[in-house]
Protein backbone atom coordinates (compact mmCIF):
# COMPACT_ATOMS: atom_id res chain seq x y z
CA UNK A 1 138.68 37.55 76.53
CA UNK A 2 136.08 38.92 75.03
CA UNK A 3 133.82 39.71 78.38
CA UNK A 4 132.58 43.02 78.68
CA UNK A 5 134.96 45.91 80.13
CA UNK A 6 132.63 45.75 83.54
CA UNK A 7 132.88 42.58 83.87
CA UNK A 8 136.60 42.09 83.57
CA UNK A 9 137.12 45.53 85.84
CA UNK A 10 135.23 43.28 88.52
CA UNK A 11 136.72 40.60 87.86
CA UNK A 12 140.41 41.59 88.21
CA UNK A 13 139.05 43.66 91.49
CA UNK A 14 137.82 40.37 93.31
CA UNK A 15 141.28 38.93 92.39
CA UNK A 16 143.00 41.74 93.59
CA UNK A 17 141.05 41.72 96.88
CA UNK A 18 142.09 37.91 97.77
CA UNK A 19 145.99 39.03 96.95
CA UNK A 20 145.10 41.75 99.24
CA UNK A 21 144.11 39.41 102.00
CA UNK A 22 146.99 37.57 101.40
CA UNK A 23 149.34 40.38 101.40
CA UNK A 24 148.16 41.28 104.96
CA UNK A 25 147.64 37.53 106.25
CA UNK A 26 151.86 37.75 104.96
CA UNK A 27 152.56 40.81 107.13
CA UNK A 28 153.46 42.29 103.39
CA UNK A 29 151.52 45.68 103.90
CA UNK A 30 153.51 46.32 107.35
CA UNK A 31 156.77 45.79 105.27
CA UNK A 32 155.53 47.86 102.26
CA UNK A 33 154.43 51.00 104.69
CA UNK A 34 156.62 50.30 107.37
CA UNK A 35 158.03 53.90 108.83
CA UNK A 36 154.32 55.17 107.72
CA UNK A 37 152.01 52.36 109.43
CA UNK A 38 149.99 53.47 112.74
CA UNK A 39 148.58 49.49 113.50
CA UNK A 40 148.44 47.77 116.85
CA UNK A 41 149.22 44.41 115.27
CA UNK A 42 151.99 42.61 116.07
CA UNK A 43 155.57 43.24 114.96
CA UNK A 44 156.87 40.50 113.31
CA UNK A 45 160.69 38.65 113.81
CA UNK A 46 163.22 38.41 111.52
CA UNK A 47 163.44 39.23 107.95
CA UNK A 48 160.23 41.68 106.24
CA UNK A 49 159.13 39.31 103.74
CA UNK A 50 158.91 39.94 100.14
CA UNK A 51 156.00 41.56 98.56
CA UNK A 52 155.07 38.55 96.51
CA UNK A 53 151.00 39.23 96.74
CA UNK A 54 151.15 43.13 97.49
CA UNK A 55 152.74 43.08 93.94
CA UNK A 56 150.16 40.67 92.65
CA UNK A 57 147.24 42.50 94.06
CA UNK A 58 148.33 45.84 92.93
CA UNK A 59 148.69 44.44 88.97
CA UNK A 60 145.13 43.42 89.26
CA UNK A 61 144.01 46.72 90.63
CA UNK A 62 145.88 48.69 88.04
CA UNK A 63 144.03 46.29 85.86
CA UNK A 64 140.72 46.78 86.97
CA UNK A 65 141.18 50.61 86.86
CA UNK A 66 142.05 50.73 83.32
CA UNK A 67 138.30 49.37 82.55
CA UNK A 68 136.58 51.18 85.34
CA UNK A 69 134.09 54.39 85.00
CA UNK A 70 134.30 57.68 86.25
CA UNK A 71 136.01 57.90 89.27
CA UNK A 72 132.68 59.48 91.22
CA UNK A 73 131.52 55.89 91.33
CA UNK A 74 131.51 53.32 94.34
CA UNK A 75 133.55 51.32 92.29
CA UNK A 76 136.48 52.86 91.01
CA UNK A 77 136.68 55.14 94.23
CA UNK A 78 137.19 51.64 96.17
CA UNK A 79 139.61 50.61 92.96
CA UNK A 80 141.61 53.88 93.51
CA UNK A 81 141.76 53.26 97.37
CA UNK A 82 143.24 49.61 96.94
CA UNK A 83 145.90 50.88 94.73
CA UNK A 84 147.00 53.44 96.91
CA UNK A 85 147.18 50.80 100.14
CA UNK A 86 149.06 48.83 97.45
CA UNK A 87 151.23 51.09 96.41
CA UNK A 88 152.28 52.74 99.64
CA UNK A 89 154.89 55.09 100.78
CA UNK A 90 157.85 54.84 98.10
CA UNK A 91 155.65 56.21 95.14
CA UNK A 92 154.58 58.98 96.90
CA UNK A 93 152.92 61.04 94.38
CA UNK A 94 151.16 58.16 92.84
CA UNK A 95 149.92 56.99 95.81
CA UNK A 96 148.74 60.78 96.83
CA UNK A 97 147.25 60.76 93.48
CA UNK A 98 144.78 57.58 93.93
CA UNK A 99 143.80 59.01 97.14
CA UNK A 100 142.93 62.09 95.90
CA UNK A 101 140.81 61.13 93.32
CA UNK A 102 139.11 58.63 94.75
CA UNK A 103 137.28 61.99 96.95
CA UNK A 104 135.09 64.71 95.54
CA UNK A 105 134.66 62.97 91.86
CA UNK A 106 130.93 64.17 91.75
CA UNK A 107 131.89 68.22 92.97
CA UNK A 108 134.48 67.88 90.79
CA UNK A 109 132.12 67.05 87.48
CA UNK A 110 129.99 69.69 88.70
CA UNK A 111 132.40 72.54 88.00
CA UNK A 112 133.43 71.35 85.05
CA UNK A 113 129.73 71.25 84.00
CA UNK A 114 129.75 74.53 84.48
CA UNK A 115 132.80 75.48 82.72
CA UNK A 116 130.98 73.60 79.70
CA UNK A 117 128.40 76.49 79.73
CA UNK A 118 129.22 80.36 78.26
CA UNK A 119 130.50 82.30 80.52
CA UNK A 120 130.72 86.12 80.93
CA UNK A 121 133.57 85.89 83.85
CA UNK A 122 135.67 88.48 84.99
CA UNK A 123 138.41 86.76 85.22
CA UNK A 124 141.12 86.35 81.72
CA UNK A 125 140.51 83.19 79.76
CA UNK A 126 143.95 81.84 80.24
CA UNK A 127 143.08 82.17 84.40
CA UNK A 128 139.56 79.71 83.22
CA UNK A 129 141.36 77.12 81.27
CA UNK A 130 144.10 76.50 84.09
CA UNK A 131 141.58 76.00 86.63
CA UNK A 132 139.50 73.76 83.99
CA UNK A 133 142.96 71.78 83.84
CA UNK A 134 142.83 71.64 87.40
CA UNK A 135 139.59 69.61 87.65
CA UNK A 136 139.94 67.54 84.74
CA UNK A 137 143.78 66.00 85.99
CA UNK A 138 142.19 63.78 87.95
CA UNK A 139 139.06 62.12 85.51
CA UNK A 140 140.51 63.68 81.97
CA UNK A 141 139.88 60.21 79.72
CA UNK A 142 141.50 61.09 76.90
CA UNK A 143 144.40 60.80 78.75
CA UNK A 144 145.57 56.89 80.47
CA UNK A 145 146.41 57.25 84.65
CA UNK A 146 150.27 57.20 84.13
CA UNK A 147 149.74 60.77 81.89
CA UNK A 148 147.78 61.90 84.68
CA UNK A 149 149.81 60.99 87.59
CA UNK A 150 152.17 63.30 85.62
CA UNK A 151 149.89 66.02 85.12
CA UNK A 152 149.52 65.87 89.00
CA UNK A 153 152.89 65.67 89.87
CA UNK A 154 153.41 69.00 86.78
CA UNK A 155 150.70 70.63 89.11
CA UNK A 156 151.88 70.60 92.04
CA UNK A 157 155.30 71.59 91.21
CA UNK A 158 153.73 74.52 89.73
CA UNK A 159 152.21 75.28 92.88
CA UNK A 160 155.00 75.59 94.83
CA UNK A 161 154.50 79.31 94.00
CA UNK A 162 151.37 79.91 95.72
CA UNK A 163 150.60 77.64 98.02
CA UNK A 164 151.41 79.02 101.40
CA UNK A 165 154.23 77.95 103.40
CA UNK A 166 152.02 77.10 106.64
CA UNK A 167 149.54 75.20 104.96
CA UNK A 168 148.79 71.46 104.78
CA UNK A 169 146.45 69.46 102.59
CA UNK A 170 145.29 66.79 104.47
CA UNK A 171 143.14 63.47 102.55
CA UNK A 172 141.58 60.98 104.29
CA UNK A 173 140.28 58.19 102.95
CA UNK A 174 139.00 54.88 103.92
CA UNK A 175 139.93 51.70 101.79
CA UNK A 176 137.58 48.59 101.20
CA UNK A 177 139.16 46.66 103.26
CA UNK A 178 139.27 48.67 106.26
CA UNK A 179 142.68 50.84 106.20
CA UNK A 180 142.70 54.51 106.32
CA UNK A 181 145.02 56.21 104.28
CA UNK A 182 146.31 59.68 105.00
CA UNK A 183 147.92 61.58 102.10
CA UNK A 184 149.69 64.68 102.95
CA UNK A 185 150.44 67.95 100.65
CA UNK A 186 152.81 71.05 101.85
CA UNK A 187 155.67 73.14 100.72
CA UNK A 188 159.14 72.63 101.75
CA UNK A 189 161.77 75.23 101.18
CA UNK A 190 165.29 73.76 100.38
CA UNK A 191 168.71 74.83 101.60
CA UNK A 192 169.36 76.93 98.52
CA UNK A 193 166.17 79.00 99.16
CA UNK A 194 163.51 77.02 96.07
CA UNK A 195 160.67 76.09 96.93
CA UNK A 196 158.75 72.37 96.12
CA UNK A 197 156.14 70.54 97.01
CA UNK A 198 156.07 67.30 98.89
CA UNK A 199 153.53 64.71 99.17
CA UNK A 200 153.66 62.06 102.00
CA UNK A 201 151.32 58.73 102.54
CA UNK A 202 150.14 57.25 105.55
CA UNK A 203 148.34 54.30 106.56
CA UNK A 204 146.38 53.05 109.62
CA UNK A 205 145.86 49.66 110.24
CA UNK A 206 143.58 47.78 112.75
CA UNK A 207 144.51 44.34 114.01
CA UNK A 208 140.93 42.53 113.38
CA UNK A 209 139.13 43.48 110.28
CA UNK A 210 135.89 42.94 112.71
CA UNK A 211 136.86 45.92 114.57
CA UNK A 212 137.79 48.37 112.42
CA UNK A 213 137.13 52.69 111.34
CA UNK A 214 133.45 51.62 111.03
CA UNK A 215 132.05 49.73 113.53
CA UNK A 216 134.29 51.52 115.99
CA UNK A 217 133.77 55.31 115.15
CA UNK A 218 131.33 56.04 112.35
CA UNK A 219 128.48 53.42 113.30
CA UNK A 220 128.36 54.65 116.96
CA UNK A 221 128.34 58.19 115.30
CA UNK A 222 125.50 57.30 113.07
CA UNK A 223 123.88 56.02 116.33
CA UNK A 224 124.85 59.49 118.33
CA UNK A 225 123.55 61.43 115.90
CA UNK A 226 120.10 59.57 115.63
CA UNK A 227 120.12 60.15 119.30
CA UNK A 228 120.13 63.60 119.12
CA UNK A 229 117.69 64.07 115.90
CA UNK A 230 115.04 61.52 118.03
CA UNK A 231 115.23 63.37 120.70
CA UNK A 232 115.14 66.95 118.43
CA UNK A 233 111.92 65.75 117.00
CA UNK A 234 109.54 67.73 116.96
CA UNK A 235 110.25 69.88 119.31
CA UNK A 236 107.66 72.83 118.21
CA UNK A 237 106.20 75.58 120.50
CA UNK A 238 102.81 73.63 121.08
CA UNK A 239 104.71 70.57 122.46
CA UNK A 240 107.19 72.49 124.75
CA UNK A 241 104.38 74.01 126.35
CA UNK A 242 102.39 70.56 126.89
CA UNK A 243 105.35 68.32 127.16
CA UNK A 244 108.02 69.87 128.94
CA UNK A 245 106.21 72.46 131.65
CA UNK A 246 107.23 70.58 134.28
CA UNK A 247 110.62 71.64 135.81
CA UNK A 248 111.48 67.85 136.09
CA UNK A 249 110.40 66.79 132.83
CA UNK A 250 112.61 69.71 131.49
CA UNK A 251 115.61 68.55 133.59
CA UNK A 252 115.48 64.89 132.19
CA UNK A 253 115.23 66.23 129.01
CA UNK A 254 118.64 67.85 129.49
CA UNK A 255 120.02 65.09 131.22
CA UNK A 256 119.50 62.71 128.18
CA UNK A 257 120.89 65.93 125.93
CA UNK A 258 124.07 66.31 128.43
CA UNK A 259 124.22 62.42 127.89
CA UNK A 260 124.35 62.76 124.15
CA UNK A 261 126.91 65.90 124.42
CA UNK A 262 129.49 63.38 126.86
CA UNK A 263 129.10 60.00 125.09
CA UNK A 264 129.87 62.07 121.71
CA UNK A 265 132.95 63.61 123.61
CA UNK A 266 134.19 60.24 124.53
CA UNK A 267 134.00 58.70 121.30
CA UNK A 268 136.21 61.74 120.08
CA UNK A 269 138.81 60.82 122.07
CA UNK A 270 138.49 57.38 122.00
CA UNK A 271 139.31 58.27 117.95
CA UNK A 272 142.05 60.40 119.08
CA UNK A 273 143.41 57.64 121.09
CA UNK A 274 143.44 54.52 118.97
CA UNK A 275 142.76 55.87 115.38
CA UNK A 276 144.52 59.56 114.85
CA UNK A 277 146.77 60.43 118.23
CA UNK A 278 150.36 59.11 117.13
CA UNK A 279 152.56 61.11 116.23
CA UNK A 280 152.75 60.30 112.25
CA UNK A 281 149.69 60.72 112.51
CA UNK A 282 149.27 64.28 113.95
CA UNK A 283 152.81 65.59 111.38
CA UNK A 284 149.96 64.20 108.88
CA UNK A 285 147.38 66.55 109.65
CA UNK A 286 148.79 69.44 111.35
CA UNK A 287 150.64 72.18 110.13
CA UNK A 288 153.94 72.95 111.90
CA UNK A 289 152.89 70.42 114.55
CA UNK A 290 156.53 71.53 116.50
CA UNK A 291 156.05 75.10 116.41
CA UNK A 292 152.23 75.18 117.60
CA UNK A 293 153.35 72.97 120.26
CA UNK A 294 155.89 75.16 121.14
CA UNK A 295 153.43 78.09 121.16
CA UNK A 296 151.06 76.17 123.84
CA UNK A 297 153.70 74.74 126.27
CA UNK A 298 154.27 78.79 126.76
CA UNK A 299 150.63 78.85 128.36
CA UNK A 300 149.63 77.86 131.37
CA UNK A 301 148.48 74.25 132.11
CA UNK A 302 145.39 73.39 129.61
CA UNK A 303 142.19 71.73 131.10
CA UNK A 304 141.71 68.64 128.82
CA UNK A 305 138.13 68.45 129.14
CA UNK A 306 135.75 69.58 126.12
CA UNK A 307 131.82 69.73 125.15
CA UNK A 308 130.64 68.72 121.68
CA UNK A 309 127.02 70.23 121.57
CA UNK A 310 124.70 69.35 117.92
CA UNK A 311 127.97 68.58 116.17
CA UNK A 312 129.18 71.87 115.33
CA UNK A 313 132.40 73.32 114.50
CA UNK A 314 135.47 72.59 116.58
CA UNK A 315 134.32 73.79 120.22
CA UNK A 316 137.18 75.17 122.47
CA UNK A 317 137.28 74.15 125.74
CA UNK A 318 134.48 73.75 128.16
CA UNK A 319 136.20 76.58 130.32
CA UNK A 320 136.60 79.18 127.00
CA UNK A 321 133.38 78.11 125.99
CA UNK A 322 132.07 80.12 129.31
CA UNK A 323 135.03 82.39 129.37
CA UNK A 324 131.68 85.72 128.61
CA UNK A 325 129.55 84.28 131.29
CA UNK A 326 128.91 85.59 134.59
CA UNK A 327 128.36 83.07 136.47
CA UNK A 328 127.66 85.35 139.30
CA UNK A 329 124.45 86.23 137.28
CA UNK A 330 123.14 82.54 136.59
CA UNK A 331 120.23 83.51 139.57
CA UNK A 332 116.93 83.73 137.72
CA UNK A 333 116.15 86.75 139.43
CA UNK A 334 118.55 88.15 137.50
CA UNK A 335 118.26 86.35 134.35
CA UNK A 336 114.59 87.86 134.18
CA UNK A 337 116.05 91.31 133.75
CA UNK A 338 117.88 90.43 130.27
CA UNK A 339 115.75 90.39 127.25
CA UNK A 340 114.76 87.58 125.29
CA UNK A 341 116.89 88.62 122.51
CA UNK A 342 120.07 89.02 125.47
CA UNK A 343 118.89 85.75 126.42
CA UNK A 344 119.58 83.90 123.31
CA UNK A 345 122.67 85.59 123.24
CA UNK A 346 124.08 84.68 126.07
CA UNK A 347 122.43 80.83 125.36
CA UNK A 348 124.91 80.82 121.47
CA UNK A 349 128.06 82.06 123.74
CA UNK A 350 127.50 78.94 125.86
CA UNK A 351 127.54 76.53 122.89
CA UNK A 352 123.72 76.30 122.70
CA UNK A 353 122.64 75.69 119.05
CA UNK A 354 120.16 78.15 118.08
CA UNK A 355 117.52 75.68 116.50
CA UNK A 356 116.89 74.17 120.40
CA UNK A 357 115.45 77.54 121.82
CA UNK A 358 114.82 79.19 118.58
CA UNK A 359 110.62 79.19 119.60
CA UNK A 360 110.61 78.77 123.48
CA UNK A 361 109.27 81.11 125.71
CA UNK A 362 111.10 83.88 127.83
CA UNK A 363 110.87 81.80 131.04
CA UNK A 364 112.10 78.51 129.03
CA UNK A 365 114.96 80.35 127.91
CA UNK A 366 115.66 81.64 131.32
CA UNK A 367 115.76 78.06 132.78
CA UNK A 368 117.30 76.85 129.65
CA UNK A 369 120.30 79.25 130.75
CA UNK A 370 120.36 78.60 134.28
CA UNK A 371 120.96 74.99 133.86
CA UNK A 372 123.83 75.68 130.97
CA UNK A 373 125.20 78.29 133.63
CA UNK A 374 124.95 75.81 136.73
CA UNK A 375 126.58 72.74 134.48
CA UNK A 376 129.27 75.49 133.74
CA UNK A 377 130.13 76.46 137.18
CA UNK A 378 130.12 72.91 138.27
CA UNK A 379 132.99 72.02 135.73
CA UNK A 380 134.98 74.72 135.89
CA UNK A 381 135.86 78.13 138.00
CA UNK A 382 136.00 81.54 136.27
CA UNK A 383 139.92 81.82 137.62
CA UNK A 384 140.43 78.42 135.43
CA UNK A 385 139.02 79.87 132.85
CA UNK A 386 141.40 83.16 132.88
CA UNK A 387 144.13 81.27 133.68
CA UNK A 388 143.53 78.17 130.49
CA UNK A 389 141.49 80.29 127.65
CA UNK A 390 143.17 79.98 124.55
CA UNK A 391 144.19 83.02 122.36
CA UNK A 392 141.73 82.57 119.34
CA UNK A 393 142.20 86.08 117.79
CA UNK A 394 144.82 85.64 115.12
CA UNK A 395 142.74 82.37 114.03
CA UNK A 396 139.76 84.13 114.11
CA UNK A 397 140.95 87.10 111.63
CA UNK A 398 143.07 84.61 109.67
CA UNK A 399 146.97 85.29 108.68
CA UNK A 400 148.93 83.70 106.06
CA UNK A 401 151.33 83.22 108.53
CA UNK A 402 149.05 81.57 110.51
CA UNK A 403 149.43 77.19 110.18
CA UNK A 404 146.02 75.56 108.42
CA UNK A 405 144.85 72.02 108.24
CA UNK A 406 142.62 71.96 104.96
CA UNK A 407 140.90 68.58 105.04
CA UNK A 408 139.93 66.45 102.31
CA UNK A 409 137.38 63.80 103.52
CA UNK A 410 135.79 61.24 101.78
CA UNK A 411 132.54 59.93 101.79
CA UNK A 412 132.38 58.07 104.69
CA UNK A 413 134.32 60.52 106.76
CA UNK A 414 132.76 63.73 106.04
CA UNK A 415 130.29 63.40 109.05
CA UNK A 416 132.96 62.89 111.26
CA UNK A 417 133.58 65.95 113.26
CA UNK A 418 137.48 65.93 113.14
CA UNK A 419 137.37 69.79 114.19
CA UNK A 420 136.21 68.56 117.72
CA UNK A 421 139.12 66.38 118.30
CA UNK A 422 141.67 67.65 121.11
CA UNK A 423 144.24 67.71 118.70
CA UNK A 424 143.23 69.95 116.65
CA UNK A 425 141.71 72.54 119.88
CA UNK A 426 143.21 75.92 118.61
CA UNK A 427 144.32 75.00 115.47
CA UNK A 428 142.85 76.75 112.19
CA UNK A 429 141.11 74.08 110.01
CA UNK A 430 138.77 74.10 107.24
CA UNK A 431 137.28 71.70 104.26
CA UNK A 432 137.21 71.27 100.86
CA UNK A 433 135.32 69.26 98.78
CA UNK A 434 138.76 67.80 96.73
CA UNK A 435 141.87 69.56 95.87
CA UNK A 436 141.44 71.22 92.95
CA UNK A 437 139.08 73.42 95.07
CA UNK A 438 142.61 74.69 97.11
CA UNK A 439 144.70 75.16 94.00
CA UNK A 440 141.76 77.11 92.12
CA UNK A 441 141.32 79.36 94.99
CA UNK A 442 144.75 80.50 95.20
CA UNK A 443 145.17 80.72 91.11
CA UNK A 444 142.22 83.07 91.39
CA UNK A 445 144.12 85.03 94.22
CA UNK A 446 146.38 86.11 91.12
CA UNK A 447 149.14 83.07 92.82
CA UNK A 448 151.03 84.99 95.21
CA UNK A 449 148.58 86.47 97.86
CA UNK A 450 145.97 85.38 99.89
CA UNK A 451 143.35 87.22 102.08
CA UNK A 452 141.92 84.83 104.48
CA UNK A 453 139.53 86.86 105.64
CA UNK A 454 137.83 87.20 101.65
């Protein structure tokens, strides 16, 4: 009883962690999310069964919380992220609310450290303290986590004015225990013409705990990545010229980088596949999924294939990545009339990342481009590429008619390159660092307009 706050906080974690298990071992979290579970366990017979130890667990969290820190720490992030598993579908905006902020506690202090400090803004006082409200709803402790679930829920039905109608806020978060939970935010428009806001929850489940978001996407990431930053290493002037002179030391070298491109590739899809391709999944985190499907299916027939090169943005295609190439010109005799500056230019268009032949020579870059060119024509024909290209332009110059994805990612998932995903191929999406970042943005756009392309 009279055990520190820490201590008991831990405490009535660890008990809420073996309810947890039991909850699961029960089949109690497929009854509690039910209509919202992506899981490739097995359905279970007969009667769902009651949610004796979800209940259980879910007391102790909301225990635990109540004695926890700031919500930027390990801790109550992986507090928040139980309750919300625990919680599930029904109570919506409380469960949105855990998820949300359980991600971006630390960028979140940060602006309100600087709202702490004098400030000679343009903008009218009344416009600063509503945006200060904004990032204190989710850590204000003068306040206990029932006020601020209704400070959330006043928020967002205040924001039914401004947020835009094709928009969706997307979180993502992983829980302790292995469950990603997806928590939706867009506006609906009602029969009589109002607007509101609705938030929706939903959960992804592995059979075996052993196999779960980490070991099968993020730690062969991690191992991708260190890959590519081995093999990166170093790569100055000096040792291009005594390393890599040889044409078949250069064409081993872009083997292994090709190999690093395709196995990155394949683990996108093999995320698509197994972790984010059903359809729940996809209304989750895609605006107007219906009507950009629509849009495509008016296209010609899409080639599915795609190149991930130094985990950049979302790349299109592999045929729209050529779609300015001539390959008729991928002959070095006529490569050696372009410049080196035309060189590199033509080496970005093709997906190459600047910081690979930022310092090689003219005739590196010419063989650099030859090989991109030659993979290029080997994958695809330029008629292919006429005939699949998407229409980027109204993404590119942004409309606010124009469906967005804004993602919210936490920790663990913000190195995951979602934007690369076939899912989301043509689809506008961004990131923000937690959602007071969206609603401040558009407060500051005086509520009613938005220029994307400010």
């Amino acid at each position: 009883r009279n055990a520190p706050e820490k201590c008991c906080a831990q405490a009535h974690y660890e008990l809420g962690l073996i309810a947890l298990e039991n909850a699961r071992a029960h089949g109690e979290l497929q009854t509690l999310w039910h209509d919202y579970l992506v899981t490739n366990c097995e359905a279970r017979d007969g009667e769902y069964p009651p949610l004796q130890y979800t209940l259980e667990a879910r007391s102790h969290f909301q225990r635990a919380l109540c004695q926890a820190g700031p919500s930027a720490t390990k801790f109550t992030k992986d507090v928040l992220r139980c309750l919300a598993l625990t919680t599930g579908p029904e109570d919506t905006d409380a469960t949105s609310f855990f998820i949300h902020a359980s991600i971006g506690g630390n960028s979140r202090a940060t602006v309100l450290d600087i709202f702490s400090e004098p400030s000679e803004a343009d903008c009218s006082q009344e416009l600063q303290d509503n945006v200060k409200t904004l990032f204190q709803m989710f850590d204000d402790e003068r306040i206990d986590f029932t006020q601020r679930i209704q400070s959330f829920q006043s928020i967002l039905n205040d924001s039914a004015s401004f947020l835009l109608d094709n928009w969706t806020v997307s979180s993502v978060a992983i829980c302790p225990t292995g469950e990603i939970v997806v928590s939706s935010i867009r506006k609906k428009v009602m029969r009589e013409g109002n607007a509101i806001i609705k938030t929706s929850n939903v959960c992804i489940m592995q059979r075996d705990q052993k196999h779960n978001v980490h070991s099968d996407l993020l730690i062969p990431l991690d191992q991708i990545i260190d890959r590519s930053q081995r093999q990166l290493h170093g790569m100055t002037e000096e040792a291009q010229t005594e390393q890599y002179n040889e044409e078949s030391v250069r064409r081993k070298w872009w083997s292994e980088r090709h190999k690093i491109d395709d196995d990155l590739c394949s683990l996108l899809k093999f995320a698509e596949a197994e972790y984010f391709g059903s359809d729940v999944i996809k209304d989750a985190l895609i605006s107007n999924l219906a009507v950009i499907e629509g849009r495509q299916h008016e296209s010609p027939g899409e080639d599915d294939s795609s190149e991930c090169s130094d985990f950049g943005p979302a790349p299109a295609r592999l045929a729209s990545r050529f779609e300015q190439v001539e390959i008729e010109e991928s002959d070095n005799d006529s490569l050696k009339k372009l410049t080196v500056a035309a060189l590199k230019e033509r080496l970005k268009s093709v997906g190459v990342a600047s910081a690979v032949f930022q310092k090689m020579r003219k005739a590196e870059l010419i063989d650099l481009l030859a090989a991109e060119l030659e993979r290029a024509s080997e994958d695809t024909s330029m008629d292919r590429v006429q005939e699949t290209s998407i229409d980027m332009s109204s993404i590119e110059h942004g409309s606010s008619e124009e469906p967005c994805t804004i993602l919210i990612l936490d920790e663990h998932l913000q190195r995951f390159p979602f934007e690369s995903m076939d899912m989301f191929a043509g689809k506008a999406v961004t990131r923000v660092p937690s959602l007071p970042f969206v609603f401040a943005t558009l407060m500051e756009s005086e509520s009613l307009s938005v220029d994307p392309d400010r």
